[in-house]
C-alpha atoms as a PDB file:
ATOM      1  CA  UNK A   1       0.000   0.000   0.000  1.00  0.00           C
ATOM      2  CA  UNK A   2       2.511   2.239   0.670  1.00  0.00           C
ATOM      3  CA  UNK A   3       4.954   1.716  -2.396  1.00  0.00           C
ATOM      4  CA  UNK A   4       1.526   2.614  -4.589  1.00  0.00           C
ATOM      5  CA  UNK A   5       0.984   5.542  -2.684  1.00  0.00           C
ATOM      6  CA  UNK A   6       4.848   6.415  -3.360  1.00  0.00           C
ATOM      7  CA  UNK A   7       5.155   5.374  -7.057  1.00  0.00           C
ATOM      8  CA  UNK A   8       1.448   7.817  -7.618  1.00  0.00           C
ATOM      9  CA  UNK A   9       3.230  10.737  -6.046  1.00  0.00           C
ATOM     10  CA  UNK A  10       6.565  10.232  -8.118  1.00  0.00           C
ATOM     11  CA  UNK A  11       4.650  10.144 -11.473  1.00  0.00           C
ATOM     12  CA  UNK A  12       2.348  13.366 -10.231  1.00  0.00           C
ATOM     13  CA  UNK A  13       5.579  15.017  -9.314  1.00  0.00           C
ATOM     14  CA  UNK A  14       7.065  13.829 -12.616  1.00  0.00           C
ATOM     15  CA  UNK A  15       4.301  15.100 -14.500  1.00  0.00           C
ATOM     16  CA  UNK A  16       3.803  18.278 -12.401  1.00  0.00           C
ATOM     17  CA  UNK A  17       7.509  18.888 -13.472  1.00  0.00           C
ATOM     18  CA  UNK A  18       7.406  18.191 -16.993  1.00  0.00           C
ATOM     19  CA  UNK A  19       4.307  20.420 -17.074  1.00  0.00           C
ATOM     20  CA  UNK A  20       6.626  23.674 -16.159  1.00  0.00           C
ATOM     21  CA  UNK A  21       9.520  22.490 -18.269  1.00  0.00           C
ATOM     22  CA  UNK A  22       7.097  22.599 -21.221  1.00  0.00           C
ATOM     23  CA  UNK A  23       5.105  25.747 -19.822  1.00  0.00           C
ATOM     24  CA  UNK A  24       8.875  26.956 -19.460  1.00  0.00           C
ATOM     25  CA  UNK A  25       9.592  26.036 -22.853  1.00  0.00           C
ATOM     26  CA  UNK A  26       6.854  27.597 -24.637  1.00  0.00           C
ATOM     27  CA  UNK A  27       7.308  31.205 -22.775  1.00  0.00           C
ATOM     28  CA  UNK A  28      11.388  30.726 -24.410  1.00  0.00           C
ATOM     29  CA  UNK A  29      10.060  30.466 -27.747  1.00  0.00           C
ATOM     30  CA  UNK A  30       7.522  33.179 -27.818  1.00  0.00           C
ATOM     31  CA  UNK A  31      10.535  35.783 -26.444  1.00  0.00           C
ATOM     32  CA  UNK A  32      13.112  34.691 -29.080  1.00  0.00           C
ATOM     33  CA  UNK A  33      10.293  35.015 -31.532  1.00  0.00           C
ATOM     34  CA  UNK A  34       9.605  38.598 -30.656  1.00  0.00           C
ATOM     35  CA  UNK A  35      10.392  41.551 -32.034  1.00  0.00           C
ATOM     36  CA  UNK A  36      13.471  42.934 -30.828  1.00  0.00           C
ATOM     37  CA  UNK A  37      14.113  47.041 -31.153  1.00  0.00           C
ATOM     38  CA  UNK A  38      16.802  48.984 -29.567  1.00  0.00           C
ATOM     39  CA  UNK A  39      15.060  51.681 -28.701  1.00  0.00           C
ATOM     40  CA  UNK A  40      17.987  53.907 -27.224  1.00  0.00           C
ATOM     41  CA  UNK A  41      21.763  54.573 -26.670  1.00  0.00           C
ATOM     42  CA  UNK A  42      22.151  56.996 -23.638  1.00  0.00           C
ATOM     43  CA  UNK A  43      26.173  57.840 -22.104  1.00  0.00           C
ATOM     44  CA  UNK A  44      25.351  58.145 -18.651  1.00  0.00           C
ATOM     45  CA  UNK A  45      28.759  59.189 -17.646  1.00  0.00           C
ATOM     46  CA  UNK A  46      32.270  60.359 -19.409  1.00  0.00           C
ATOM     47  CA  UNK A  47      35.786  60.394 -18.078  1.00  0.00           C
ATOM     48  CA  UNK A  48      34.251  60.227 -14.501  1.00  0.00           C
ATOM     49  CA  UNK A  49      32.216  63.569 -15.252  1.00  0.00           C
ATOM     50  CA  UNK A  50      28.172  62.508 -14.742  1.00  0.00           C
ATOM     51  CA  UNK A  51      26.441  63.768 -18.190  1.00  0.00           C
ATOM     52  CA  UNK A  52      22.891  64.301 -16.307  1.00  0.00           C
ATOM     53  CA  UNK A  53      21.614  67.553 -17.953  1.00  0.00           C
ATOM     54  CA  UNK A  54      24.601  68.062 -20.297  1.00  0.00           C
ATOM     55  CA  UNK A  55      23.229  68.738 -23.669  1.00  0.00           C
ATOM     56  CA  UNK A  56      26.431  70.137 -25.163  1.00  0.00           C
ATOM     57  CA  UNK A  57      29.588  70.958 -25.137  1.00  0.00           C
ATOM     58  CA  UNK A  58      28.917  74.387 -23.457  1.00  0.00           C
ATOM     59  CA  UNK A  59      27.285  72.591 -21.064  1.00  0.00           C
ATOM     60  CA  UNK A  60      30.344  71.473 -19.359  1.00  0.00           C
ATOM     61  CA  UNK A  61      32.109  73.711 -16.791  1.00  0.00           C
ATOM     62  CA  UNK A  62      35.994  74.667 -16.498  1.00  0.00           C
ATOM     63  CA  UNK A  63      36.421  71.419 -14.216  1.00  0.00           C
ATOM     64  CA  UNK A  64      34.513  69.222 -16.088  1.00  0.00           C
ATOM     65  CA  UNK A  65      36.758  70.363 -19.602  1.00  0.00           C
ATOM     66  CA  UNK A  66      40.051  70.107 -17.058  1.00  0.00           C
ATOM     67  CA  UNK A  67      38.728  66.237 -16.543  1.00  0.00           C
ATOM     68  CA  UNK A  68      38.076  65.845 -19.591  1.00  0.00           C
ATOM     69  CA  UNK A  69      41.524  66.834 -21.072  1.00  0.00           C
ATOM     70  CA  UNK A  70      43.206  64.572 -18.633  1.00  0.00           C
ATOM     71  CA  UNK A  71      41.639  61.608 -19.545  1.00  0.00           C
ATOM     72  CA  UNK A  72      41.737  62.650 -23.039  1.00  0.00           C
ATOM     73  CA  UNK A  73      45.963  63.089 -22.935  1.00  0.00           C
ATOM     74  CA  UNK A  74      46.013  59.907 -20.715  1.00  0.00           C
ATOM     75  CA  UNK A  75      45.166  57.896 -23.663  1.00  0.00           C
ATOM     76  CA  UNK A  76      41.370  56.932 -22.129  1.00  0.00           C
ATOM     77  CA  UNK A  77      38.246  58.402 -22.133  1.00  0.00           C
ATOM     78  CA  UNK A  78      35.645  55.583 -20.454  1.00  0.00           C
ATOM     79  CA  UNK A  79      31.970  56.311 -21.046  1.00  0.00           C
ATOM     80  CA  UNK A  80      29.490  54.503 -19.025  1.00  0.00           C
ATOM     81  CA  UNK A  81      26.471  53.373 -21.917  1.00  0.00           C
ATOM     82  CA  UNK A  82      23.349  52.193 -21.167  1.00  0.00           C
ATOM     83  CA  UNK A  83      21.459  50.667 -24.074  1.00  0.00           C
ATOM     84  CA  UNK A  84      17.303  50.126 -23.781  1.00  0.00           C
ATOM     85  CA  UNK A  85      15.656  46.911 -25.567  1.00  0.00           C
ATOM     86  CA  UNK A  86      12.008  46.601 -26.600  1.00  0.00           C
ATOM     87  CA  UNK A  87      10.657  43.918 -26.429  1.00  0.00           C
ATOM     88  CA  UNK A  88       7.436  43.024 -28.744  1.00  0.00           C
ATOM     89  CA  UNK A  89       5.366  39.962 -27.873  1.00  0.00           C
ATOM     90  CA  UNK A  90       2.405  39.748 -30.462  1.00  0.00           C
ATOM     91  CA  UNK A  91       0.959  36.441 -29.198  1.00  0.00           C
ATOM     92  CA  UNK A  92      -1.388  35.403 -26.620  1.00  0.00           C
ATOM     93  CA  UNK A  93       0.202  34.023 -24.130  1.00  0.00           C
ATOM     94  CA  UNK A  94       3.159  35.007 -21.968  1.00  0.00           C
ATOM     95  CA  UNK A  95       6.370  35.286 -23.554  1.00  0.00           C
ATOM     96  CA  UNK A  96       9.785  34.952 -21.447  1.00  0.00           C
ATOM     97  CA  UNK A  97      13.051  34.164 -20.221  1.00  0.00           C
ATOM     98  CA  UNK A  98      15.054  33.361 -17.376  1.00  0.00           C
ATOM     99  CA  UNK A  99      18.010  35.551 -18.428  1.00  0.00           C
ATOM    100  CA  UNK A 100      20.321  36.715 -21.142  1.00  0.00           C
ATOM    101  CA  UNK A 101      24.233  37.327 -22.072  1.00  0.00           C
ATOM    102  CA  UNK A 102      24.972  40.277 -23.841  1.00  0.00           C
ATOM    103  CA  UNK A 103      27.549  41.926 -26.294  1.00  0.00           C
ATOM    104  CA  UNK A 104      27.936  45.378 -27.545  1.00  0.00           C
ATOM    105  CA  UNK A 105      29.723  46.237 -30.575  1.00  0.00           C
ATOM    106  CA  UNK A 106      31.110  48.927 -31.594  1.00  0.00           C
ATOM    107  CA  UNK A 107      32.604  48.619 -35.440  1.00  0.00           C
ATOM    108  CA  UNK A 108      32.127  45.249 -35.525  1.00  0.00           C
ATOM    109  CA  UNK A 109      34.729  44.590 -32.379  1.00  0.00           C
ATOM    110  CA  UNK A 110      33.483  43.686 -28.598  1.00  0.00           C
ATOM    111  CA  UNK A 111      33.730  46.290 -26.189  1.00  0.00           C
ATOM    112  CA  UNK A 112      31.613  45.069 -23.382  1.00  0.00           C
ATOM    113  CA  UNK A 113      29.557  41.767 -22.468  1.00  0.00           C
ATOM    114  CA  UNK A 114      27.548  41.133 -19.570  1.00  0.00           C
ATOM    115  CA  UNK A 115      24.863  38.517 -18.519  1.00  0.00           C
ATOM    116  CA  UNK A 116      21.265  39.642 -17.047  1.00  0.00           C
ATOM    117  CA  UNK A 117      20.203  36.478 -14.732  1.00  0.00           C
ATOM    118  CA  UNK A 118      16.400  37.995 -14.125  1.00  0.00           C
ATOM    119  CA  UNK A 119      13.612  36.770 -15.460  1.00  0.00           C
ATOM    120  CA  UNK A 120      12.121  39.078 -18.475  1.00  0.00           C
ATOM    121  CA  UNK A 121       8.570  38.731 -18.713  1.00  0.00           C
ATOM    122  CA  UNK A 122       6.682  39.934 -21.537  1.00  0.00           C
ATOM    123  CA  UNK A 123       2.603  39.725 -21.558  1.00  0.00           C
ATOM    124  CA  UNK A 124       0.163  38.964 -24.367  1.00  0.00           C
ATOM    125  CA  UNK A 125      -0.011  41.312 -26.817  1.00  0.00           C
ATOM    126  CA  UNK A 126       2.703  44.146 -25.601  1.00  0.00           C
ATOM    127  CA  UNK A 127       6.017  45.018 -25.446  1.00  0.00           C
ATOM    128  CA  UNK A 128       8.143  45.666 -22.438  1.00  0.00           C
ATOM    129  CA  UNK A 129      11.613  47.325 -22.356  1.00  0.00           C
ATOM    130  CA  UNK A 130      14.836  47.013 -20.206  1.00  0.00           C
ATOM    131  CA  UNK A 131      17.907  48.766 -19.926  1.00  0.00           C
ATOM    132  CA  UNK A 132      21.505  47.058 -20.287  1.00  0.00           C
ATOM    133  CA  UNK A 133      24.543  48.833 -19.014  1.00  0.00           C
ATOM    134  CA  UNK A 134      27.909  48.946 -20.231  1.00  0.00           C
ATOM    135  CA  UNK A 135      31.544  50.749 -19.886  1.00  0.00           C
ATOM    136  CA  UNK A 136      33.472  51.495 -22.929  1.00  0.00           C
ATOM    137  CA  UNK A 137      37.182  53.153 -23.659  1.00  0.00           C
ATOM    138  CA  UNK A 138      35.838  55.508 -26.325  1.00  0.00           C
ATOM    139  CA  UNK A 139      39.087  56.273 -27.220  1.00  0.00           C
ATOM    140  CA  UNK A 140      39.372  52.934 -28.616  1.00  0.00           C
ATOM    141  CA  UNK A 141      36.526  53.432 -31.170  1.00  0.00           C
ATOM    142  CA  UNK A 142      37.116  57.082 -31.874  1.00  0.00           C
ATOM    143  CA  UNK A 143      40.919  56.704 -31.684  1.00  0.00           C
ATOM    144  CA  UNK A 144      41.435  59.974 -33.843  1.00  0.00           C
ATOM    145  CA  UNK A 145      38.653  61.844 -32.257  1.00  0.00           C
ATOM    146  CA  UNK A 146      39.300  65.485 -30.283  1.00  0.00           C
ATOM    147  CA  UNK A 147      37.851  66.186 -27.131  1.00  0.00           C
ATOM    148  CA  UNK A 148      35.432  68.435 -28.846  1.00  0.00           C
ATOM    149  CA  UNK A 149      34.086  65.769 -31.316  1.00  0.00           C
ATOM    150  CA  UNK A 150      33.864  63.164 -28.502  1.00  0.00           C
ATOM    151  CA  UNK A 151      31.885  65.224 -26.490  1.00  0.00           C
ATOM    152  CA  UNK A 152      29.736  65.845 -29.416  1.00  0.00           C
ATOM    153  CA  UNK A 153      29.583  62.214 -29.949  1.00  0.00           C
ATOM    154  CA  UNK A 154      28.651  61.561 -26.273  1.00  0.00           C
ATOM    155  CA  UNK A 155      25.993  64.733 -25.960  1.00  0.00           C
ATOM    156  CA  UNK A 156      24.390  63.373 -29.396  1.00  0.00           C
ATOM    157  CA  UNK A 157      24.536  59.181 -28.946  1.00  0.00           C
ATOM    158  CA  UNK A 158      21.070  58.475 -29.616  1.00  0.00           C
ATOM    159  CA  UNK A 159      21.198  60.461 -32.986  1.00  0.00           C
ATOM    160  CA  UNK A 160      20.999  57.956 -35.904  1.00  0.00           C
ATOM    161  CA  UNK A 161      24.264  59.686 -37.476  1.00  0.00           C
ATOM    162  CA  UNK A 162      25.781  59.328 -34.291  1.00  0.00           C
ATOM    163  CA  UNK A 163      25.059  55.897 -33.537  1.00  0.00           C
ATOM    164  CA  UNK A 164      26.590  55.053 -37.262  1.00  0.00           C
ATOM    165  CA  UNK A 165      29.249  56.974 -37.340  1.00  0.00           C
ATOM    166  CA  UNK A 166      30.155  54.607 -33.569  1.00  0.00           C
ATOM    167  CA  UNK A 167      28.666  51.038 -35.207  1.00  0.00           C
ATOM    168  CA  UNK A 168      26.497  51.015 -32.670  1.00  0.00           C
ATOM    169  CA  UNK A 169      25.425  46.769 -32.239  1.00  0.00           C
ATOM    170  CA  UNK A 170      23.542  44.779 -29.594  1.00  0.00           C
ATOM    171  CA  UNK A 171      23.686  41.434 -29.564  1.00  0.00           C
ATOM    172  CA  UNK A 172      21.555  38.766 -26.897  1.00  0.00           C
ATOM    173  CA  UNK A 173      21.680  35.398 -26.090  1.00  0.00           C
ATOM    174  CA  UNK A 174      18.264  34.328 -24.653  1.00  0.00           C
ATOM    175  CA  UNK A 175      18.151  31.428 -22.165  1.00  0.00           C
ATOM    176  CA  UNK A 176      15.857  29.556 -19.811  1.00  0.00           C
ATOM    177  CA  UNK A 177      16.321  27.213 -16.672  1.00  0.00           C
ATOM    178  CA  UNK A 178      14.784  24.456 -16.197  1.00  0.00           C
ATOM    179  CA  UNK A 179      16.676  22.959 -12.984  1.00  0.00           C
ATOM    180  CA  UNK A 180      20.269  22.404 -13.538  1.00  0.00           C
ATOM    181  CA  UNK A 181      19.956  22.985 -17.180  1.00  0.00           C
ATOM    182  CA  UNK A 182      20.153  25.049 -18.928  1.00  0.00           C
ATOM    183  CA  UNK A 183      18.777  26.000 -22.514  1.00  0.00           C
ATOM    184  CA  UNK A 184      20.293  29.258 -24.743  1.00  0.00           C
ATOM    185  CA  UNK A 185      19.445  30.357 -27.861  1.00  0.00           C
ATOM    186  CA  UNK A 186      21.817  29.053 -30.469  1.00  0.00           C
ATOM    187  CA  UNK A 187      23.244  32.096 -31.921  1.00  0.00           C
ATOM    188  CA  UNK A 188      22.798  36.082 -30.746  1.00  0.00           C
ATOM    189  CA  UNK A 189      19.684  38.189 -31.920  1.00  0.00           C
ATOM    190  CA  UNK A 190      20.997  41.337 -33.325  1.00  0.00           C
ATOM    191  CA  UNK A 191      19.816  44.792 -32.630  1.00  0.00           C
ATOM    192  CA  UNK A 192      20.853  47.990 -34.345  1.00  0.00           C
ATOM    193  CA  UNK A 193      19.768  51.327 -34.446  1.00  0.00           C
END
């Protein structure tokens, strides 16, 4: 009696299981099937000077161009990026993943990667967007670049021209769990401007 009662609650618990693999399954497919837009390029920060209300190069104060010119003469101008992803789901049913890796391109070379491990939930019929943040060397992609023009670069990132002119590509790597396993998607989806 009590080796029945065990074997019914292994195959409910087997089944119960295999239920939310499959459920998990189907959500995977309906987010790698979506439509994908990157929506925006912000710079969030530039040599270690914040870019929060700086809409130009006049913008800047004497400090901020002193900072600036340091990094600028020390061979490295970081930027801090942050890139936001729409998301598209045009089915019925919930569309999602566990998490993602990342790369950003700029002209066709890697400058940053990253991996998001939260789930991304999309509902029926809408889109949802989230933000990915990176740090790049500028001065590796606009190697011949004065301050001037990298400032104008920076103030003007989510212009079209702007985002050309830097090669501006996002690629992601959708994956689900399902326990220990894990499943990606077999290539990158790529987003550009």
């Amino acid at each position: 009696m009590n080796y029945s009662k065990l074997t019914l609650l292994l195959v409910v618990g087997l089944i119960i299981n295999s239920c939310s693999i499959l459920n998990q399954a189907g959500e995977y497919d309906r987010f790698v099937n979506s439509v994908f837009t990157l929506k925006s390029v912000k710079a969030l920060e530039l040599g270690g000077v914040g870019l929060s209300g700086i809409n130009d190069k006049s913008s800047f104060n004497a400090g901020d161009i002193m900072t600036l010119t340091g990094r600028l003469f020390s061979g490295s101008m970081p930027a801090k990026l942050m890139a936001e992803i729409e998301v598209r789901n045009n089915t019925d049913k919930i569309a999602a993943i566990s998490g993602m890796e990342w790369k950003l391109l700029l002209k066709d070379q890697i400058y940053a990667t990253g991996q998001v491990d939260d789930r991304v939930e999309v509902k029926p019929n809408s889109s949802k967007t989230f933000k990915l943040r990176a740090d790049v060397d500028l001065l590796k992609v606009l190697s011949s670049e004065s301050l001037p023009q990298i400032i104008k670069v920076v103030t003007n990132i989510n212009d079209a021209r702007e985002l050309k002119k830097l090669g501006v590509e996002l690629r992601i790597k959708p994956y689900y769990k399902s326990g220990a396993n894990i499943k990606k998607y077999p290539g990158y989806i790529s987003l550009k401007p």
